[in-house]
Structure formats: C-alpha cells, structure tokens
N, C-alpha and C. Protein backbone atom coordinates (compact mmCIF):
# COMPACT_ATOMS: atom_id res chain seq x y z
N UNK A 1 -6.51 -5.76 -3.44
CA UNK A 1 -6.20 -6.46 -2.20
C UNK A 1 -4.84 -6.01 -1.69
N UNK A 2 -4.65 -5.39 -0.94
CA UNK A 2 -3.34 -4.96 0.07
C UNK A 2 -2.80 -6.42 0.77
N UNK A 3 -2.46 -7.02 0.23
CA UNK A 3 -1.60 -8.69 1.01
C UNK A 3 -0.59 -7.91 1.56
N UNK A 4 -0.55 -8.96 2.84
CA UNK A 4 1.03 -9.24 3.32
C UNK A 4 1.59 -9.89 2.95
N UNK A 5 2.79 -9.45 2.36
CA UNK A 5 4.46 -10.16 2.02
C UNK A 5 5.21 -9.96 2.43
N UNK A 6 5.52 -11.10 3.14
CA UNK A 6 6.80 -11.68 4.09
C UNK A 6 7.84 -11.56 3.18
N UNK A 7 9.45 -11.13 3.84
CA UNK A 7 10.88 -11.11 3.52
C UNK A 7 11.14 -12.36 4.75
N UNK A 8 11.72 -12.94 4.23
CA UNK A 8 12.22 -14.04 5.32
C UNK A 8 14.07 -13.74 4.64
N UNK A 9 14.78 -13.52 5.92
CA UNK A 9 16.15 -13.81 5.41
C UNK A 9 17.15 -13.52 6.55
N UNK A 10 18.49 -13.56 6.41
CA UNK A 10 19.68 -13.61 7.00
C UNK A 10 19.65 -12.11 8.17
N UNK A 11 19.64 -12.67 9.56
CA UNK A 11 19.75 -11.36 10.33
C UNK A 11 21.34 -10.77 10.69
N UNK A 12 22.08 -11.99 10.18
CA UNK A 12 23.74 -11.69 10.29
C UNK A 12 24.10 -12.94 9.18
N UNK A 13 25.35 -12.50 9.10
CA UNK A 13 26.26 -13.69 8.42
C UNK A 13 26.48 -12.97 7.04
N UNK A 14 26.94 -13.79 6.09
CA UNK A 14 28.00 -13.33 4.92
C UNK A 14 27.19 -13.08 3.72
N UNK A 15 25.67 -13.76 3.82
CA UNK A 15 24.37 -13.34 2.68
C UNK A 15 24.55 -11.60 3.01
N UNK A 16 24.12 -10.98 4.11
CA UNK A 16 24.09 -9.59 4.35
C UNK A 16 24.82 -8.53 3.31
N UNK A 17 26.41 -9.02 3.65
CA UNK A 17 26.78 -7.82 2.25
C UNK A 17 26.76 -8.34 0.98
N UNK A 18 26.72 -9.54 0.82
CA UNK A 18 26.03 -9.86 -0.56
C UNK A 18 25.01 -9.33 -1.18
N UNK A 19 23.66 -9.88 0.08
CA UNK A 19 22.55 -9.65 -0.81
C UNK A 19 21.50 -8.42 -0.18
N UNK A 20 22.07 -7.20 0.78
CA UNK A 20 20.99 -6.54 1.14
C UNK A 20 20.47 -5.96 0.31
N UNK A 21 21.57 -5.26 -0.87
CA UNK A 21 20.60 -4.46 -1.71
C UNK A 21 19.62 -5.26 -2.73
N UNK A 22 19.86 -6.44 -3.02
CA UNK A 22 18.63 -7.15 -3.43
C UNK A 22 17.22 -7.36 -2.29
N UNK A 23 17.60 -7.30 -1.08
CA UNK A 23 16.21 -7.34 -0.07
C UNK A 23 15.96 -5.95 -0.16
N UNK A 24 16.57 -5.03 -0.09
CA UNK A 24 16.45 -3.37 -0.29
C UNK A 24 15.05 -3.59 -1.14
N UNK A 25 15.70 -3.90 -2.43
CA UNK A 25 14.79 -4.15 -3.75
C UNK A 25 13.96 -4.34 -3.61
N UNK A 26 13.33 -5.77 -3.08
CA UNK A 26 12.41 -6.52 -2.79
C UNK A 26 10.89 -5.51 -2.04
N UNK A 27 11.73 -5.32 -0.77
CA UNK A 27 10.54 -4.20 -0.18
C UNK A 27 10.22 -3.39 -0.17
N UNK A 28 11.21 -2.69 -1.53
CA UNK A 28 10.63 -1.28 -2.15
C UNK A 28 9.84 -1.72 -3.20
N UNK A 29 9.80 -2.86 -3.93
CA UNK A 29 8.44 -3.31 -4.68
C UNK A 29 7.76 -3.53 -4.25
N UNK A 30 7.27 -4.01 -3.09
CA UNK A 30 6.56 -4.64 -2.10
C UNK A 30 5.90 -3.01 -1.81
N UNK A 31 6.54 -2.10 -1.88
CA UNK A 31 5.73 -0.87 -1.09
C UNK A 31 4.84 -0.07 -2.21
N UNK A 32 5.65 -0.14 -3.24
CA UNK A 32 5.16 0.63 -4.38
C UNK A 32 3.95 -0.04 -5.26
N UNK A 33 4.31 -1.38 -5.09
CA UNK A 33 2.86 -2.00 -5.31
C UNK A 33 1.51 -2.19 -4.42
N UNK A 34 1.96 -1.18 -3.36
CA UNK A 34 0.73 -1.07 -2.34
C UNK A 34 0.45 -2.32 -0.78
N UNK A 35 1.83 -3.13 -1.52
CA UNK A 35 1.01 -3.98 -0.42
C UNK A 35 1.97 -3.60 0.30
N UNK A 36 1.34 -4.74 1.68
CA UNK A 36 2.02 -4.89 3.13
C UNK A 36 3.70 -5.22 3.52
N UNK A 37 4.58 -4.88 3.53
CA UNK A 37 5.76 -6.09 3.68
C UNK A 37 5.49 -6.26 5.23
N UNK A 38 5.40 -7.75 5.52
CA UNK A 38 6.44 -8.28 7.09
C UNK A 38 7.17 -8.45 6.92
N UNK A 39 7.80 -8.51 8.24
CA UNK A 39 9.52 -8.84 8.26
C UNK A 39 9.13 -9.21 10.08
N UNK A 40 10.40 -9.45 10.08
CA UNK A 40 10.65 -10.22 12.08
C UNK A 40 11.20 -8.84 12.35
N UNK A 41 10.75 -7.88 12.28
CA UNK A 41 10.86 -6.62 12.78
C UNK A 41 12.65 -6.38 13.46
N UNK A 42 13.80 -7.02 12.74
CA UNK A 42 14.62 -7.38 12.71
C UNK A 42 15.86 -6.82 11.91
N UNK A 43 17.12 -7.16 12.36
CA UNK A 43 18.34 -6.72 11.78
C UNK A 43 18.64 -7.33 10.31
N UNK A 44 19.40 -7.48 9.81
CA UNK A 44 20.03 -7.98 8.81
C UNK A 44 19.13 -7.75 7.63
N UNK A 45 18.56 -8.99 6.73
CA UNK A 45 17.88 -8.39 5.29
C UNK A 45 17.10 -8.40 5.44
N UNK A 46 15.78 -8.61 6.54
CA UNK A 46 14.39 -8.04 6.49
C UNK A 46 14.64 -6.99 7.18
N UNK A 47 15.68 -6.35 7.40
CA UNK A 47 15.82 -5.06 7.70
C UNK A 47 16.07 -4.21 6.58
N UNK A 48 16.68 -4.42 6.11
CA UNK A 48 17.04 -3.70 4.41
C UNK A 48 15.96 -3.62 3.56
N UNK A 49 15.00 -4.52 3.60
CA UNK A 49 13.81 -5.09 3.32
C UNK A 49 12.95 -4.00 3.67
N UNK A 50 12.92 -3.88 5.00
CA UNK A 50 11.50 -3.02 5.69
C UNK A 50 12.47 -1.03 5.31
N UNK A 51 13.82 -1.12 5.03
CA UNK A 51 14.34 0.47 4.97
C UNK A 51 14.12 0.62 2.79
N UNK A 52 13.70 -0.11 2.25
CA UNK A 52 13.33 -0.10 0.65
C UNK A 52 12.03 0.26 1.33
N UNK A 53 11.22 -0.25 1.87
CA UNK A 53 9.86 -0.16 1.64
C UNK A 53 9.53 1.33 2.33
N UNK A 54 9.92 1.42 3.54
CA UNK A 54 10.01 3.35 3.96
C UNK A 54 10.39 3.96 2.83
N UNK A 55 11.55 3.85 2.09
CA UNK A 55 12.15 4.47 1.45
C UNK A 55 10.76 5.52 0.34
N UNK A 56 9.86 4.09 -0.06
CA UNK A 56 9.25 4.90 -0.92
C UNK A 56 8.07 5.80 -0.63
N UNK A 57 8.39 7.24 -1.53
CA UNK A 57 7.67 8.19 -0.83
C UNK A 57 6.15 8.48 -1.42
N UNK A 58 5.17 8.81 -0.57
CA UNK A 58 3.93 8.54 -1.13
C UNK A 58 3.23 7.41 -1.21
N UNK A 59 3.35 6.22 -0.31
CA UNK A 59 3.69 4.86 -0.44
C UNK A 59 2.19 4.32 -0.02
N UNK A 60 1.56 3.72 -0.85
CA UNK A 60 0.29 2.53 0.08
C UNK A 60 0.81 1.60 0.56
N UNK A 61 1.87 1.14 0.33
CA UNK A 61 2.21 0.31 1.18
C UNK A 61 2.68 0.56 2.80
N UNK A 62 2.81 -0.37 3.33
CA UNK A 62 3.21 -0.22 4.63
C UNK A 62 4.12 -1.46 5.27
N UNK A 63 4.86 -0.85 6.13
CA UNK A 63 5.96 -1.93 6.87
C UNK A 63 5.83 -2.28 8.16
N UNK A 64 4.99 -3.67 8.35
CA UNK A 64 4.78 -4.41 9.57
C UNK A 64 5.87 -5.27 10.23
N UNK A 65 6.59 -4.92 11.22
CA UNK A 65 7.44 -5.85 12.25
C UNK A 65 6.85 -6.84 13.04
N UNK A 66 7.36 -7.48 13.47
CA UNK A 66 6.45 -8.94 14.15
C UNK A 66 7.52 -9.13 15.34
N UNK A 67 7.39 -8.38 16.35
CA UNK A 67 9.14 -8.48 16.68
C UNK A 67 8.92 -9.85 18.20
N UNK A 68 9.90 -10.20 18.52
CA UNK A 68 10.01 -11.21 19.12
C UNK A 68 10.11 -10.59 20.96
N UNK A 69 9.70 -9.62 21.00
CA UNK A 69 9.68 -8.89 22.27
C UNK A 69 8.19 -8.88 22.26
N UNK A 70 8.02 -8.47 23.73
CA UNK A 70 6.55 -8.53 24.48
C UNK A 70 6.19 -7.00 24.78
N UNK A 71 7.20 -6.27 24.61
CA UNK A 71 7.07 -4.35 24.71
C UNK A 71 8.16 -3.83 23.66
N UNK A 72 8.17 -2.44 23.44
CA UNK A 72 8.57 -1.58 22.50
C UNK A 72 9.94 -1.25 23.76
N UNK A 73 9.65 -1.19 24.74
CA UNK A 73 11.13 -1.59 25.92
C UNK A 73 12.33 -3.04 25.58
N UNK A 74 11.25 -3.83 25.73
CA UNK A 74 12.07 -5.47 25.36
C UNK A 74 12.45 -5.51 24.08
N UNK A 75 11.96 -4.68 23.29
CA UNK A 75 12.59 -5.09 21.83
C UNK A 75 13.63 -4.26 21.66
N UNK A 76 13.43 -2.82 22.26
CA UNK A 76 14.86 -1.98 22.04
C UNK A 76 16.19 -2.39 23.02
N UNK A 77 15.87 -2.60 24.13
CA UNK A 77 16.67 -2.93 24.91
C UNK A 77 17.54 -4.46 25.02
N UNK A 78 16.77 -5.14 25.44
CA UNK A 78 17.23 -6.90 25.26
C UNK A 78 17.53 -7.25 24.20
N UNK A 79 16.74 -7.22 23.20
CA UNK A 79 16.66 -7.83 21.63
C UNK A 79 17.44 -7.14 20.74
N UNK A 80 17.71 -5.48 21.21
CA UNK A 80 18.61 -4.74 20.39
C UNK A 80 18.01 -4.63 18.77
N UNK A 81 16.88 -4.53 18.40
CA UNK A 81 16.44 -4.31 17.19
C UNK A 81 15.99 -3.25 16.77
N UNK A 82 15.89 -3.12 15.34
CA UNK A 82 15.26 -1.75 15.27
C UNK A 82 13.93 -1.49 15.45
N UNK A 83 13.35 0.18 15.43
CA UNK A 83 12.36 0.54 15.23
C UNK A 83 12.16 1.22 13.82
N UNK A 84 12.66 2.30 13.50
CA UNK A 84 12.76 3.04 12.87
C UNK A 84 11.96 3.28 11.32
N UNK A 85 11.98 2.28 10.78
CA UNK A 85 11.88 1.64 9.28
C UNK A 85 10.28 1.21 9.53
N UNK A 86 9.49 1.07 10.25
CA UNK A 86 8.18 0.12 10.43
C UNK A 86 7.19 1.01 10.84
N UNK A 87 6.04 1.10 10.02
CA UNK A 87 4.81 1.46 10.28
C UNK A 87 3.86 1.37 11.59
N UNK A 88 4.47 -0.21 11.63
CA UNK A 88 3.72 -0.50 13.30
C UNK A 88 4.11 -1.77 13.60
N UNK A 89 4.60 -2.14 14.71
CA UNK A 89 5.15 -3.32 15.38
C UNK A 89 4.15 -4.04 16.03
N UNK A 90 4.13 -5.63 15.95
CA UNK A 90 3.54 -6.01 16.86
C UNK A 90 4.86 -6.90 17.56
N UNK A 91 4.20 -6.59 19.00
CA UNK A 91 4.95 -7.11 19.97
C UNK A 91 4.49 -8.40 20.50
N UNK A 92 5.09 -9.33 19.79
CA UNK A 92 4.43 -10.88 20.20
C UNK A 92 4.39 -11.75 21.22
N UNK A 93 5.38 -10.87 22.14
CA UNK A 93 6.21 -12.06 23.21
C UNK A 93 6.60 -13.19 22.87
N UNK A 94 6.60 -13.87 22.06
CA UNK A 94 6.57 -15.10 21.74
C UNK A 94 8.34 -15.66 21.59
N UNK A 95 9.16 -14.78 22.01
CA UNK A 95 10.55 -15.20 21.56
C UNK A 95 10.50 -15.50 20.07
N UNK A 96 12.22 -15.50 19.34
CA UNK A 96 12.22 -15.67 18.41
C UNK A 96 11.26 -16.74 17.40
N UNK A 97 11.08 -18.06 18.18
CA UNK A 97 10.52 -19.14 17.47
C UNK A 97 9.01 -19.20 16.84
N UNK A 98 8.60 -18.85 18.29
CA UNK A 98 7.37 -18.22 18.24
C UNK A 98 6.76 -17.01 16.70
N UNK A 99 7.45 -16.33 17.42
CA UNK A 99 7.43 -15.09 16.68
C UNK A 99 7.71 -15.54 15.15
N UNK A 100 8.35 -16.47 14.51
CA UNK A 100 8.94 -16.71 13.18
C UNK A 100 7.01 -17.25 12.50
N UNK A 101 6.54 -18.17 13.45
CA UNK A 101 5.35 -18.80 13.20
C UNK A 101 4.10 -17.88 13.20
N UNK A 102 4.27 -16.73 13.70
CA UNK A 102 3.53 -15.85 13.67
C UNK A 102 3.20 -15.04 12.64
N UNK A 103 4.38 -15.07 12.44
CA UNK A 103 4.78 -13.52 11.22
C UNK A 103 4.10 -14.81 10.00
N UNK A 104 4.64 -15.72 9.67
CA UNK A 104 4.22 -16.43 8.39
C UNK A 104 2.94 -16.66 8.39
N UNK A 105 2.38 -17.14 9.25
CA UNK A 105 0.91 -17.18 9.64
C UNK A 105 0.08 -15.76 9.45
N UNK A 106 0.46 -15.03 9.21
CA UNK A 106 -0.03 -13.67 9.31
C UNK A 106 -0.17 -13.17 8.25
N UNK A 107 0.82 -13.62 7.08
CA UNK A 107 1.20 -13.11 5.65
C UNK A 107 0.60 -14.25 4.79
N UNK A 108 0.22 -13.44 3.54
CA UNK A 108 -0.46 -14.25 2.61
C UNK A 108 0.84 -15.15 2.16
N UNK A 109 1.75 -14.42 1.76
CA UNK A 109 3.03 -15.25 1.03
C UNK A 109 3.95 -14.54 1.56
N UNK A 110 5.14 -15.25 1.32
CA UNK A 110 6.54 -15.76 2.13
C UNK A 110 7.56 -15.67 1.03
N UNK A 111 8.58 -14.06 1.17
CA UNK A 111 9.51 -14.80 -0.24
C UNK A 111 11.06 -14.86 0.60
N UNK A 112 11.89 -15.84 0.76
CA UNK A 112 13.51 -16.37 1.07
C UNK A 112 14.16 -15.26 0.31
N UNK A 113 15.20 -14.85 1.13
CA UNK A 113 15.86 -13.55 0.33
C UNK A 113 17.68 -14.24 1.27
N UNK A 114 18.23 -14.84 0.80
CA UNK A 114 19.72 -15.66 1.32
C UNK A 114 18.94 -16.46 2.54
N UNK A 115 19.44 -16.08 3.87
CA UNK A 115 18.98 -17.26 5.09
C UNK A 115 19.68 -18.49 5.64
N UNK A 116 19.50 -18.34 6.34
CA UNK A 116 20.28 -19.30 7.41
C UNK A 116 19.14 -20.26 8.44
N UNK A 117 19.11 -20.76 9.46
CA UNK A 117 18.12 -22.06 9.97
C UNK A 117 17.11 -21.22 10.63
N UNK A 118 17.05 -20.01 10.85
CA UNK A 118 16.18 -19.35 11.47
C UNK A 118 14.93 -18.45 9.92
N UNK A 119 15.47 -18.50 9.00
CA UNK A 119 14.76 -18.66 7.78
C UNK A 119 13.92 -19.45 7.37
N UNK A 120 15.20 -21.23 7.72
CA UNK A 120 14.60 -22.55 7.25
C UNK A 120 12.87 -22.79 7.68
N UNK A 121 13.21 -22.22 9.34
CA UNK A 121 12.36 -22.47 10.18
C UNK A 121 10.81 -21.59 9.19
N UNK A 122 11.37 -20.63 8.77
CA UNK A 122 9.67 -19.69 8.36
C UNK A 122 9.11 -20.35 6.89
N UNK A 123 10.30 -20.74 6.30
CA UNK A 123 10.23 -21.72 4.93
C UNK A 123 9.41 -22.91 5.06
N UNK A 124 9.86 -23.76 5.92
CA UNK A 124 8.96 -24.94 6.38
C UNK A 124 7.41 -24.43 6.91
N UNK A 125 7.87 -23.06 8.03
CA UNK A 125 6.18 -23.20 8.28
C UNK A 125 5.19 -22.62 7.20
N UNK A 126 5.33 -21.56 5.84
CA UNK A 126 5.11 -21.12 4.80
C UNK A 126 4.59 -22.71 4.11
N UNK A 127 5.20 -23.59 4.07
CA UNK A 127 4.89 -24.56 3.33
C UNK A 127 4.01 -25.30 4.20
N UNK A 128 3.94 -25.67 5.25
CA UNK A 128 2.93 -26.59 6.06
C UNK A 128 1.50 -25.75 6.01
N UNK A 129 2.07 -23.94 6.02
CA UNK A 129 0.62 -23.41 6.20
C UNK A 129 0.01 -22.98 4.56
N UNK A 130 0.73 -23.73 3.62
CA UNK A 130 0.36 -23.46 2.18
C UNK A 130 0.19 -22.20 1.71
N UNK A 131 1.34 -21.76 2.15
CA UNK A 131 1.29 -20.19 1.74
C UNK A 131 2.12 -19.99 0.13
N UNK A 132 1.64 -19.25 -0.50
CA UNK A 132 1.87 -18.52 -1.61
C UNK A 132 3.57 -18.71 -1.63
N UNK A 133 4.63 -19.10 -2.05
CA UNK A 133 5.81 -19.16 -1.59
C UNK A 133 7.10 -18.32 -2.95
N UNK A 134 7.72 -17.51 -2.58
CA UNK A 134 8.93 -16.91 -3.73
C UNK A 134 10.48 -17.13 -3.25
N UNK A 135 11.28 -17.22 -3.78
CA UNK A 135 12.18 -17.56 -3.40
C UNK A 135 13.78 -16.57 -4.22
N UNK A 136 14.13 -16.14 -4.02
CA UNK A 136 15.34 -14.83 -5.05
C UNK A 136 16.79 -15.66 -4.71
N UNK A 137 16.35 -16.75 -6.17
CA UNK A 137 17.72 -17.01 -6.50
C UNK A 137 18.72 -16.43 -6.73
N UNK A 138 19.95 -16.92 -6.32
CA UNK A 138 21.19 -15.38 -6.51
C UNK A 138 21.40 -15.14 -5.22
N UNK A 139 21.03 -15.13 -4.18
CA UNK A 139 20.44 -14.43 -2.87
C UNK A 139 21.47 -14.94 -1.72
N UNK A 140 22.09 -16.32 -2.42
CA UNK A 140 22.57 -16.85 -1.23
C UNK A 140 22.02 -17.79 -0.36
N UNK A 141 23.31 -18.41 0.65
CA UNK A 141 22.18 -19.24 1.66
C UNK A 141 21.33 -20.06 1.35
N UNK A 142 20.45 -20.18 2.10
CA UNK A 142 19.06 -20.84 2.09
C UNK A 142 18.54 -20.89 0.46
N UNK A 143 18.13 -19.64 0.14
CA UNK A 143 17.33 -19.41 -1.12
C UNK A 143 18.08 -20.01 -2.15
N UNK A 144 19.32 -20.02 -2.08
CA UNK A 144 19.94 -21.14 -3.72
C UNK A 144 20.18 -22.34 -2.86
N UNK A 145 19.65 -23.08 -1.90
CA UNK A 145 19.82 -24.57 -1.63
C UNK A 145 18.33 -25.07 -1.37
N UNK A 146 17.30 -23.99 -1.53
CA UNK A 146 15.78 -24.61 -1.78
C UNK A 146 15.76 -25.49 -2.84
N UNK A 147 15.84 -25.32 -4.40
CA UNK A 147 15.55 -26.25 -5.09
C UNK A 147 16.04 -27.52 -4.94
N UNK A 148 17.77 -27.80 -4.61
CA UNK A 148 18.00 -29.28 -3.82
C UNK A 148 17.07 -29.63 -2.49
N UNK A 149 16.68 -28.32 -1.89
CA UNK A 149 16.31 -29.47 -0.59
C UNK A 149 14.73 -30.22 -0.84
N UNK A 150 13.96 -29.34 -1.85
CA UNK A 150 12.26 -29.69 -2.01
C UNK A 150 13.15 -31.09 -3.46
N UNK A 151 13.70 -30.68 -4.52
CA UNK A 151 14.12 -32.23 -4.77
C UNK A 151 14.50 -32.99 -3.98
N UNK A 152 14.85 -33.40 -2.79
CA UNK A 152 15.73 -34.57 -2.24
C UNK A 152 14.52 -34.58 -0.90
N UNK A 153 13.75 -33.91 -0.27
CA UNK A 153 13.35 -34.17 0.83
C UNK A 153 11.75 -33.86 0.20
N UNK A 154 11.02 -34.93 1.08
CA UNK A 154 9.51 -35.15 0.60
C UNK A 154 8.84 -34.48 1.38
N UNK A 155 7.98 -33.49 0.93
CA UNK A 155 6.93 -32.43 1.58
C UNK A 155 5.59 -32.20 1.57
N UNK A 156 4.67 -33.42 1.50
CA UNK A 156 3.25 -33.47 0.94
C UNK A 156 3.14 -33.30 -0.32
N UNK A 157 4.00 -33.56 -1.26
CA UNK A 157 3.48 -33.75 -2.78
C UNK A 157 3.94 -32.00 -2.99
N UNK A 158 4.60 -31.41 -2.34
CA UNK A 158 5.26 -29.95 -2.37
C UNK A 158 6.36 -30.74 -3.92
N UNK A 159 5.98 -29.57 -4.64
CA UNK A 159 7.18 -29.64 -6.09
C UNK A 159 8.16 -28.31 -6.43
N UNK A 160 9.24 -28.62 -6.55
CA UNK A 160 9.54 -27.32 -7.31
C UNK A 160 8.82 -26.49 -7.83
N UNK A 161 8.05 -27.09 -8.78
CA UNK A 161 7.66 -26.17 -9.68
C UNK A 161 5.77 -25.30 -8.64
N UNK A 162 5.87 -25.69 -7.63
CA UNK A 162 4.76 -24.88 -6.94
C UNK A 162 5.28 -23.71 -6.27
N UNK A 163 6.52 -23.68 -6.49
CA UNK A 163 7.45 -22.39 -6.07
C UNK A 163 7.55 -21.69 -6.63
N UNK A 164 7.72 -19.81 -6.82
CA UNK A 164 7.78 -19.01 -7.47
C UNK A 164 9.46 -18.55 -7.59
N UNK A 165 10.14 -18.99 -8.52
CA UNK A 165 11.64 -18.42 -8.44
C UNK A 165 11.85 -17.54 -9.53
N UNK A 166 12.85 -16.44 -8.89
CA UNK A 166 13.35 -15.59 -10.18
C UNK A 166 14.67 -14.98 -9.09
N UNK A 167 15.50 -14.80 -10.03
CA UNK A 167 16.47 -13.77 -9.49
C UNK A 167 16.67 -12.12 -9.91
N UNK A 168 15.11 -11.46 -9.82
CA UNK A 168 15.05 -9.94 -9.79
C UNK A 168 14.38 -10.03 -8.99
N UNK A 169 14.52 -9.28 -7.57
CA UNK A 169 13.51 -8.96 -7.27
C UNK A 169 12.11 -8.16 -7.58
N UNK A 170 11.97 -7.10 -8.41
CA UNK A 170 10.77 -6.76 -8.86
C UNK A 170 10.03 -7.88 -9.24
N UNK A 171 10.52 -8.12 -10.62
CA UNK A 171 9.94 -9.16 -11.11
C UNK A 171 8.74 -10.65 -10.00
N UNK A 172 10.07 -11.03 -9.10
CA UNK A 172 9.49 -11.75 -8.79
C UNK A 172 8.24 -11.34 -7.25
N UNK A 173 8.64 -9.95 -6.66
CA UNK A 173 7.24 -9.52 -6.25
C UNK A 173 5.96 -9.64 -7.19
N UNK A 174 6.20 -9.41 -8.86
CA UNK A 174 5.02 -9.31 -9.42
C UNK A 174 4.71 -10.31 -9.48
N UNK A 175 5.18 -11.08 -9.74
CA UNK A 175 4.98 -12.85 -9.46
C UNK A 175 3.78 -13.46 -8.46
N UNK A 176 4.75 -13.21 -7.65
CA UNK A 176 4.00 -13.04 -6.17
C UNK A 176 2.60 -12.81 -5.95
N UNK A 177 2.15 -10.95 -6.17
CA UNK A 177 0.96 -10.82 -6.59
C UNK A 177 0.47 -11.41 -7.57
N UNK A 178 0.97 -11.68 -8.89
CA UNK A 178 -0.38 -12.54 -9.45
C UNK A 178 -0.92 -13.52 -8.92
N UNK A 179 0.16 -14.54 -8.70
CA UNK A 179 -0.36 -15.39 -7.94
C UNK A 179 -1.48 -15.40 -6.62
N UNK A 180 -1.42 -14.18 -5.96
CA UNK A 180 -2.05 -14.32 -4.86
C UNK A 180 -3.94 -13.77 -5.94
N UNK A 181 -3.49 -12.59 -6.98
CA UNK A 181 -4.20 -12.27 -7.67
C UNK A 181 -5.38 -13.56 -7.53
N UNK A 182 -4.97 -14.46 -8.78
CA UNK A 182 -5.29 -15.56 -8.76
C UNK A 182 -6.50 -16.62 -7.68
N UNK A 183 -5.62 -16.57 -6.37
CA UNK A 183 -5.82 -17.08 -5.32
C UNK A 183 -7.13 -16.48 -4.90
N UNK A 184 -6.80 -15.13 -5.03
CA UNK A 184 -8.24 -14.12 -4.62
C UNK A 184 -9.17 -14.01 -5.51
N UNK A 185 -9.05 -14.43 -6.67
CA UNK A 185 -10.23 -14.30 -7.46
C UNK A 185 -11.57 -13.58 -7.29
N UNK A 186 -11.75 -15.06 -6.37
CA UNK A 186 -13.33 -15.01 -6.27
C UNK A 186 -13.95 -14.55 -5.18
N UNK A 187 -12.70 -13.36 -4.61
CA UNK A 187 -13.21 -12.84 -2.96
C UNK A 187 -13.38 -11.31 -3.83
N UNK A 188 -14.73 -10.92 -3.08
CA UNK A 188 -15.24 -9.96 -3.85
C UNK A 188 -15.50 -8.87 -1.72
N UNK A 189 -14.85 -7.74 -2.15
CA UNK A 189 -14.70 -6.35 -1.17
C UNK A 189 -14.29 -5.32 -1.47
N UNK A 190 -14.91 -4.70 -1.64
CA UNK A 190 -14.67 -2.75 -2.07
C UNK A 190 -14.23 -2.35 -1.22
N UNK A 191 -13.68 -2.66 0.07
CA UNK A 191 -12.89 -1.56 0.45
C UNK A 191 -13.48 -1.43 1.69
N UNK A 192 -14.98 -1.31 2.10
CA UNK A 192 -15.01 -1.11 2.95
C UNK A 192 -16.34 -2.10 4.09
N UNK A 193 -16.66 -0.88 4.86
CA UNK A 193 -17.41 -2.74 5.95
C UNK A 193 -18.61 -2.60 6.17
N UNK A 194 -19.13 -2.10 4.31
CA UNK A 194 -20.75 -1.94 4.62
C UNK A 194 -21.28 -3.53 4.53
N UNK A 195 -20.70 -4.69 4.14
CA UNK A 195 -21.27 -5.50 4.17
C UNK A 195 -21.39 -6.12 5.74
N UNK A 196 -20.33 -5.78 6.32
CA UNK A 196 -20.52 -5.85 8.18
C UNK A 196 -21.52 -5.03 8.37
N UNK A 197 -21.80 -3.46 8.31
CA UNK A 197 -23.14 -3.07 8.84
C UNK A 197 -24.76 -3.49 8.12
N UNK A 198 -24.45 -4.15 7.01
CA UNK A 198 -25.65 -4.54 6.66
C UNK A 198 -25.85 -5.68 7.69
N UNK A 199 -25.18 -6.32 8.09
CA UNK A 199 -25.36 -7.55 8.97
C UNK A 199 -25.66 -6.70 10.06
N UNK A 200 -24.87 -6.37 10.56
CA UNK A 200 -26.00 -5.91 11.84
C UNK A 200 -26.70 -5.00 12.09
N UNK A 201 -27.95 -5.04 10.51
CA UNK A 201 -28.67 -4.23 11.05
C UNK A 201 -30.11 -4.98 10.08
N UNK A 202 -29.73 -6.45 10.32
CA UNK A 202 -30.30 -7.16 9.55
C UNK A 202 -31.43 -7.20 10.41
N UNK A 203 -31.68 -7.17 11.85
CA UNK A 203 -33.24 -7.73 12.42
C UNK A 203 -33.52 -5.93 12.77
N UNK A 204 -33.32 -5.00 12.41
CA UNK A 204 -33.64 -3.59 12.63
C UNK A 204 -34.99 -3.32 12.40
C-alpha cells in the first residue's frame, strides 16, 4: 500500500532551526519506504520534509504539495512558496485554512514535527477525521505540548496512548506504517484495476 503521510509543522518561528533536520529525516523515510509524503506544499519543516524525501534517489516514494493557491502563478507569486522539492502540486484555492483540511483529509496519517496554531489546526482535524496520528517528541512546539493538551482537554474518548510517539524519526515513520499496515489488513489489491474492468464488462 503506497499511503499518504502527512508532515504537519512550523512554516517559520524558532522550531525551524531546531528541528528541520529532524523533518529532513522524517520525509526521507517517508520516501524510502515507498510511500507518499504531504506537506502544505510550504516553507519551513514540511519543507525540509518534502527536500529529505526528493533527496532520495531511486525513490517510490513521492512528494505531494497541497498548496493554498488556486494556480502554479498564485502560489509562486502571492503565497511566495516553493515548487521545487514536489512531485506534483495540487492547487486547492482554498486559502490557507481550507487547504490545512484538505491535505489531512487526503492522507491516511498525520505526523506533528514542532508547530505552531496553524499545525494545531491539522492536529485537531487528523483527530476528528480519525486519522492514524504520530507525533516526534523532541521536535518542539506543538509536538512536546500534545501529551498535556490530549491529558487536560477531552476529545471523544481520544487517549494518549492512541497516539504514536517516538523521538526518531525513522523509527517512528515505521510506526506509522504498521499501524496503517494493520488498519489495511483486510483490503486486498494487486496493484492494479483489473477488478474495475471486470466490472465493466460484467453484462458483455
């Protein structure tokens, strides 16, 4: 299964030179294990994020942007973000907010890499949309004030311990996939869409 895994994290602020080369990390496991990374097609550590995952050469994986522009014009120009690092952008229009709900909605799981309220925002919707969730303690920000905030604030029976934490990133990509492993069990697809053409060619 090729999943998408979301980097959710800091597009500025003081997590950045702390923790990029840990998001570096992150989405060069993310590439080498074949799967997808998203990111908000964005500056700061899902940028570092999506330049690990280019990085690796020979790669099944691939690097999806979700960017908060409506053209490959509006995102370079207005929004000032990159291109460079990403396999293929989608252009959401949706402005930032939008766009945060998109990208999580889109990805099997969601891992916090430092972060600030524009993080919070993909954290909360990851959890309302019961997504697979990791979190890289160490990281800064957001990601070392998750475990106080799911202790102290009530989230549908959401527990710590339904969270995936580690402070390596490898590690806790593998995490990640098992879990989704898991999740997928019992979805059975080789790869390709003969079970779509058997369907339509069922009254032949």
């Amino acid at each position: 299964m090729k999943y998408q895994i979301c980097v959710s994290g800091s597009c500025s602020g003081k997590t950045i030179q702390a923790s990029h080369q840990l998001a570096y990390d992150i989405g060069k496991a993310i590439a080498e294990a074949g799967k997808t990374l998203t990111t908000g097609a964005t500056v700061g550590l899902p940028w570092f994020a999506a330049k690990g995952a280019f990085s690796v050469k020979n790669r099944d994986g691939v690097s999806v942007g979700f960017s908060p522009a409506s053209s490959f014009r509006e995102h370079v120009t207005v929004y000032k973000l990159p291109t460079v690092e990403f396999d293929y952008i989608n252009f959401t229009g949706m402005a930032y907010v939008g766009r945060n709900v998109h990208l999580v909605r889109s990805s099997d799981a969601v891992i916090t890499v430092g972060g600030r309220m524009g993080s919070l925002h993909e954290f909360i919707t990851a959890i309302e949309s019961h997504k697979v969730i990791g979190v890289l303690l160490g990281s800064g920000g957001l990601a070392d004030y998750i475990p106080t905030l799911i202790q102290n604030v009530e989230s549908n029976g959401l527990d710590v311990k339904d969270i995936i934490f580690d402070t390596n990133p490898s590690r806790l990509v593998s995490k990640i996939i098992k879990a989704l492993d898991t999740i997928y069990a019992d979805f059975k697809h080789d790869g390709t869409d003969n079970n779509i053409n058997s369907r339509l060619h069922e009254n032949d």
